[in-house]
N, C-alpha and C. Protein backbone atom coordinates (compact mmCIF):
# COMPACT_ATOMS: atom_id res chain seq x y z
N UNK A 1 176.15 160.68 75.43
CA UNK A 1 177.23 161.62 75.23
C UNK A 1 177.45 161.80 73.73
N UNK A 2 177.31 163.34 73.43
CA UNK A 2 177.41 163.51 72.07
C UNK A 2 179.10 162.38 71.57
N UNK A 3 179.45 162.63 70.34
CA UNK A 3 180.42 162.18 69.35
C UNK A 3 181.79 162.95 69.68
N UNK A 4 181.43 164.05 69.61
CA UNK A 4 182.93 165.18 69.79
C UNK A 4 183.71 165.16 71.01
N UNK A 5 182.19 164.98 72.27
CA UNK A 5 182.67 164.92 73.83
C UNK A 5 183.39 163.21 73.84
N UNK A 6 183.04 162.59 73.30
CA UNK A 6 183.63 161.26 73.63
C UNK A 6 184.85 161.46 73.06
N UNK A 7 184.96 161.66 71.51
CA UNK A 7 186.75 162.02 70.90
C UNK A 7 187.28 163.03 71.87
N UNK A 8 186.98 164.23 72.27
CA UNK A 8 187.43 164.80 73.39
C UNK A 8 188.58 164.43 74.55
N UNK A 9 187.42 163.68 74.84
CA UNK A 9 187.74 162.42 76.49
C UNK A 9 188.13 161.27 76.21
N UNK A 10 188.24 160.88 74.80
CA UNK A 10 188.83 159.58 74.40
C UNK A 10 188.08 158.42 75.20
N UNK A 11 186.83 158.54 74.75
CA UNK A 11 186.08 157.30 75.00
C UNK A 11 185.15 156.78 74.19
N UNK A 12 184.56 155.48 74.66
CA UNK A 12 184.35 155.06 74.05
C UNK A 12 184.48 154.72 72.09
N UNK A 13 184.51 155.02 70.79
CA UNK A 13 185.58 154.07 69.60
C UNK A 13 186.33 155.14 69.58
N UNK A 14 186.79 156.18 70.66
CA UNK A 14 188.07 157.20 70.41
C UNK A 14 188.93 156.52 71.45
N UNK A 15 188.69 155.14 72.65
CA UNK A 15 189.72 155.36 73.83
C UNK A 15 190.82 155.13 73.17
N UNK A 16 192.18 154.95 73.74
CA UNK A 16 193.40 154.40 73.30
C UNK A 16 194.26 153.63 74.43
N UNK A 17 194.56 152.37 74.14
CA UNK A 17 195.16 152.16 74.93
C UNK A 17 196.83 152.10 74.72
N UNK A 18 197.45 151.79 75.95
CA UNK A 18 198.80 151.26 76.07
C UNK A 18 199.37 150.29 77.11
N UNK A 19 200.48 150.10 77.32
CA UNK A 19 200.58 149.12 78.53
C UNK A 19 201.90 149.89 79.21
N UNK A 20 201.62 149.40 80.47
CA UNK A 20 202.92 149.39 81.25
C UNK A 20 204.46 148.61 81.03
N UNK A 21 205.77 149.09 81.76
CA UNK A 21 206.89 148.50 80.87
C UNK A 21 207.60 148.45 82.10
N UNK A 22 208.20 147.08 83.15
CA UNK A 22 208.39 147.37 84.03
C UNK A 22 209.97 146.36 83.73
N UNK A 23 211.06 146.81 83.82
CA UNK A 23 212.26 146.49 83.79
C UNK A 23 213.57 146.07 84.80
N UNK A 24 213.87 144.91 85.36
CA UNK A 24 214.80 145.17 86.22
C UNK A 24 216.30 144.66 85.87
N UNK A 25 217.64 145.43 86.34
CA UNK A 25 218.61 145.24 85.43
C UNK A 25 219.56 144.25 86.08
N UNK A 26 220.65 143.44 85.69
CA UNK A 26 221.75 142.24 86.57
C UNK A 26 222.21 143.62 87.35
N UNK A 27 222.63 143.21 88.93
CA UNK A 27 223.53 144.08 89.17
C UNK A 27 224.61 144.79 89.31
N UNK A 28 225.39 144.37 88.30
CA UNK A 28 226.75 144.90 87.71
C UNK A 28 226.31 146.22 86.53
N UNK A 29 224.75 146.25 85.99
CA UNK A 29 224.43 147.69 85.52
C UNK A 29 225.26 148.84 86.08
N UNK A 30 225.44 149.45 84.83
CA UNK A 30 225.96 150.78 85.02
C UNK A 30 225.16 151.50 84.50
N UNK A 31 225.42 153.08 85.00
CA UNK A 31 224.57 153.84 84.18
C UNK A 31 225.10 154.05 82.92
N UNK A 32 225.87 153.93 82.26
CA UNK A 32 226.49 154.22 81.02
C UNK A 32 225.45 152.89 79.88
N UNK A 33 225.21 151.90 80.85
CA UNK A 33 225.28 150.61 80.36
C UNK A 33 223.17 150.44 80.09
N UNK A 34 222.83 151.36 80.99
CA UNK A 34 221.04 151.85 80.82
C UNK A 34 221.33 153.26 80.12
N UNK A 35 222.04 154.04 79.24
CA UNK A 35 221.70 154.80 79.12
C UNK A 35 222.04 154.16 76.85
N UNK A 36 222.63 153.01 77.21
CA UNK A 36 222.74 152.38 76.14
C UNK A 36 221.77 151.21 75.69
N UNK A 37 221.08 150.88 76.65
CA UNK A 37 219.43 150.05 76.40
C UNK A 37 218.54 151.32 76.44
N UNK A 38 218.33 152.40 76.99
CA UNK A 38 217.47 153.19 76.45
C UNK A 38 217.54 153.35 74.85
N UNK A 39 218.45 153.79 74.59
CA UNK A 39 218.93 154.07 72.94
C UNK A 39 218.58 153.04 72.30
N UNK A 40 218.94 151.95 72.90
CA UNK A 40 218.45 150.55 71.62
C UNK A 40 217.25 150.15 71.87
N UNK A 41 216.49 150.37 72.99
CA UNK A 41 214.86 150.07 72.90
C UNK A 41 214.11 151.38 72.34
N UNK A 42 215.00 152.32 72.03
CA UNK A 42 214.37 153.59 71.18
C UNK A 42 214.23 152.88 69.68
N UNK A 43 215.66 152.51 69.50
CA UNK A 43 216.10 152.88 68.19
C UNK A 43 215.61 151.46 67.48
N UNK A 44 215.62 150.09 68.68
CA UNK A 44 214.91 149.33 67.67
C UNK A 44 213.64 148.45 67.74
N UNK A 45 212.92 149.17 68.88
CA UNK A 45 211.47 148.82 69.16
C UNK A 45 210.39 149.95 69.08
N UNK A 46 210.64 151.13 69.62
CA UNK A 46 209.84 151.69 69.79
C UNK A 46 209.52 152.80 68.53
N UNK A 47 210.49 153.46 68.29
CA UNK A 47 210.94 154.31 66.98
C UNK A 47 210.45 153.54 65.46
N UNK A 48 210.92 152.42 65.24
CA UNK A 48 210.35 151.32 64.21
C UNK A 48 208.73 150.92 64.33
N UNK A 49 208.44 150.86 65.66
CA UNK A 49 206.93 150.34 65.67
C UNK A 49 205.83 151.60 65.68
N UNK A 50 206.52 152.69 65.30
CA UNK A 50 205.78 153.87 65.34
C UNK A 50 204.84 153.99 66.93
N UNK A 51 205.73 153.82 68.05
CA UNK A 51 205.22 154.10 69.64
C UNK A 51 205.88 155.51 69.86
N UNK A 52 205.28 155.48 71.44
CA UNK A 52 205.96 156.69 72.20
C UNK A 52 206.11 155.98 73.30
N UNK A 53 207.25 156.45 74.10
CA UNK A 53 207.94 156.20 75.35
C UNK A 53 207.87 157.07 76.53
N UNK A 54 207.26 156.37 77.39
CA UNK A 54 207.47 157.49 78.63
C UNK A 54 207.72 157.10 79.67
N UNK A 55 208.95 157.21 80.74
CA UNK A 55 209.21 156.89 81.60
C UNK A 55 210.90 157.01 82.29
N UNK A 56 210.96 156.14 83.10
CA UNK A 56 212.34 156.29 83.31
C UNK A 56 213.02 155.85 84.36
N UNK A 57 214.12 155.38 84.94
CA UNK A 57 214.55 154.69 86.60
C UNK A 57 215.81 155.01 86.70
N UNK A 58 216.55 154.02 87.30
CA UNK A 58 217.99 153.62 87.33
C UNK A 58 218.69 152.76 86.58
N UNK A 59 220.07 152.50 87.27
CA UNK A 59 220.56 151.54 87.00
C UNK A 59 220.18 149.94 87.07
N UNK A 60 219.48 149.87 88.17
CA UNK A 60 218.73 148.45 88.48
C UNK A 60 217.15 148.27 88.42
N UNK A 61 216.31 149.19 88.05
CA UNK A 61 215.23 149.21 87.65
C UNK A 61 214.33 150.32 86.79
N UNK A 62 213.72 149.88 85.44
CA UNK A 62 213.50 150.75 84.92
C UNK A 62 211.82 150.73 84.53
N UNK A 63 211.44 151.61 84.34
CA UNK A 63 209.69 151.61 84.43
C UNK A 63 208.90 152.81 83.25
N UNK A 64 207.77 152.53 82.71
CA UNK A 64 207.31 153.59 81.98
C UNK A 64 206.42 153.02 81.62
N UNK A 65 205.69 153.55 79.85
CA UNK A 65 204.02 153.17 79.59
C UNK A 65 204.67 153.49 77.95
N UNK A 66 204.00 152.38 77.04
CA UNK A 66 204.00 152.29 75.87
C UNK A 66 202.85 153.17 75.68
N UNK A 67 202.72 153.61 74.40
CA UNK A 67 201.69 154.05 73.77
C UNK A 67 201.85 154.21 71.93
N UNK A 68 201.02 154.52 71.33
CA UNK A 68 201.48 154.75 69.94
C UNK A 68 201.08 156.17 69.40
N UNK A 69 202.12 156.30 68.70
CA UNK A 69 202.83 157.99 68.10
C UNK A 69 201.45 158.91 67.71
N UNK A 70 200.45 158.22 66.83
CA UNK A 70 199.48 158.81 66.35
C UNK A 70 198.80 158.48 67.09
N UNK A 71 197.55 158.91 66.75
CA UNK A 71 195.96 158.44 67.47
C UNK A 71 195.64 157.08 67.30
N UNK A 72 195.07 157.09 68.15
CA UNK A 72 194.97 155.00 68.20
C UNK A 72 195.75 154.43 69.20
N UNK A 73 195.47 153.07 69.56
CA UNK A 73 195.74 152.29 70.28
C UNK A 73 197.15 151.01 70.17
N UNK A 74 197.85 151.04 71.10
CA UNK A 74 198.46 149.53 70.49
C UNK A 74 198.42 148.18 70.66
N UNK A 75 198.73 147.18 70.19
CA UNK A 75 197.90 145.89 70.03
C UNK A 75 198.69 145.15 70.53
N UNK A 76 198.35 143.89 70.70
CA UNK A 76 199.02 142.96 71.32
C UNK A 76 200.33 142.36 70.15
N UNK A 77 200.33 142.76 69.00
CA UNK A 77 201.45 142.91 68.65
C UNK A 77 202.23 143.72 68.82
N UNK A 78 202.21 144.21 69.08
CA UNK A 78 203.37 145.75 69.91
C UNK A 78 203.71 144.83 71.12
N UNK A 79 203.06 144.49 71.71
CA UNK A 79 203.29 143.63 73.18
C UNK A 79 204.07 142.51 72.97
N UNK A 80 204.23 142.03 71.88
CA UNK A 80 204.76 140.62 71.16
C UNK A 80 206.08 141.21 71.06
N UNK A 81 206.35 142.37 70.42
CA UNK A 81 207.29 142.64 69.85
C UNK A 81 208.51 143.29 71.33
N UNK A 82 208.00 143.69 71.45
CA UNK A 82 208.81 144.29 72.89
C UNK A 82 209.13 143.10 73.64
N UNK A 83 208.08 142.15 73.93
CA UNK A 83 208.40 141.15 74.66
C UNK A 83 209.60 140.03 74.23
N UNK A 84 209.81 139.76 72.75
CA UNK A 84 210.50 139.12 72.26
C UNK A 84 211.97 140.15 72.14
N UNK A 85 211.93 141.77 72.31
CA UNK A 85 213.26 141.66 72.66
C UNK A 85 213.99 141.72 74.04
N UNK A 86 212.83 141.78 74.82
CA UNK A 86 213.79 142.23 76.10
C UNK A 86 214.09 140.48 76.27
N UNK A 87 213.36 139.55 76.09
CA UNK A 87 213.82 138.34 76.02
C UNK A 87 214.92 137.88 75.28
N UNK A 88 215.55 138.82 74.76
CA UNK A 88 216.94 138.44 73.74
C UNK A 88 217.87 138.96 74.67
N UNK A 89 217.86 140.24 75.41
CA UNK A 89 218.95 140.96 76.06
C UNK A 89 219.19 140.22 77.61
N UNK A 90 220.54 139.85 77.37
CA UNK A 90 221.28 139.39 78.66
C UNK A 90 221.06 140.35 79.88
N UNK A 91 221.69 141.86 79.63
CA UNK A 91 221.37 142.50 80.89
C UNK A 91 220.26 142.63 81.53
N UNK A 92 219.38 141.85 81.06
CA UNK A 92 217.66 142.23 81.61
C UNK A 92 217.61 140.85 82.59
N UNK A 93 217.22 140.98 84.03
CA UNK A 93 216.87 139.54 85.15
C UNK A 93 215.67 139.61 84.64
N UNK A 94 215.14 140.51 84.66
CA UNK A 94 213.49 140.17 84.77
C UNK A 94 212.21 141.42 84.39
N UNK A 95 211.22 140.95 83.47
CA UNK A 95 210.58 142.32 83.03
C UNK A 95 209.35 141.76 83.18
N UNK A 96 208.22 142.60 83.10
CA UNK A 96 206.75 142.93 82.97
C UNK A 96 206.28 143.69 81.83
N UNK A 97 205.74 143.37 80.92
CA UNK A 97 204.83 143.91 79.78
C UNK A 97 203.53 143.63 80.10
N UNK A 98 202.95 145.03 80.57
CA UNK A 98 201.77 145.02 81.35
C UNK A 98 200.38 144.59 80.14
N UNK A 99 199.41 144.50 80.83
CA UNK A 99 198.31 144.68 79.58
C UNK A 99 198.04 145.75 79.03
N UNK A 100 197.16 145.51 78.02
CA UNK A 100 196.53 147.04 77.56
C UNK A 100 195.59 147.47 78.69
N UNK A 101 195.52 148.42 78.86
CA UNK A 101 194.85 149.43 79.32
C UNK A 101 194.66 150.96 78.85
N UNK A 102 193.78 151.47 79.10
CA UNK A 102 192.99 152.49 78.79
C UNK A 102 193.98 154.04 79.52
N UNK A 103 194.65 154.13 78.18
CA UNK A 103 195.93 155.48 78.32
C UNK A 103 195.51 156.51 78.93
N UNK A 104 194.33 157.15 78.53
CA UNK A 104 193.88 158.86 79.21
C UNK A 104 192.91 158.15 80.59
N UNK A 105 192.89 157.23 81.18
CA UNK A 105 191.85 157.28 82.36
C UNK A 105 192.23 155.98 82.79
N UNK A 106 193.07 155.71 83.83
CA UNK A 106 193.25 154.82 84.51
C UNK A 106 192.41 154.12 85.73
């Protein structure tokens, strides 16, 4: 496969990966109360680490896919970093920071 078709299709030294982000909340969550951890996992994980966010749930469970802003992949420091805050926040029972995997072709 020519060079251009692989950057194209994002394969092979063009793939990119990201991981999955799987969130579940105590159940006294409110929505006022997830619509204020969205904002602070914007404003101080994802926005700072130069990612993109995509996803979205409820009050008691929330779900989506990391990726990063530009071209390229993110690393297991990105994975470090997310992981060490949802491990700081009380309202969180329990989360999943998936592996990397391969963003355009699952």
């Amino acid at each position: 496969m020519k060079k251009r078709l692989r950057k194209k299709l994002h394969l092979g030294e063009f793939q990119e990966l990201g991981f999955t982000l799987n969130i579940k909340f105590n159940a006294e969550n409110t929505n006022e109360a997830l619509d204020a951890f969205v904002d602070n996992l914007l404003d101080e994980v994802i926005d700072p680490a130069a990612l993109d966010f995509g996803g979205g749930g409820d009050r008691f469970d929330f779900a989506g896919f990391v990726v990063l802003a530009a071209r390229g992949s993110v690393t297991e420091e990105h994975r470090a970093i997310t992981t060490a805050w949802l491990e700081k926040r009380e309202d969180v029972t329990s989360f999943e920071v998936g592996e990397l995997v391969d963003a355009w072709h699952p």
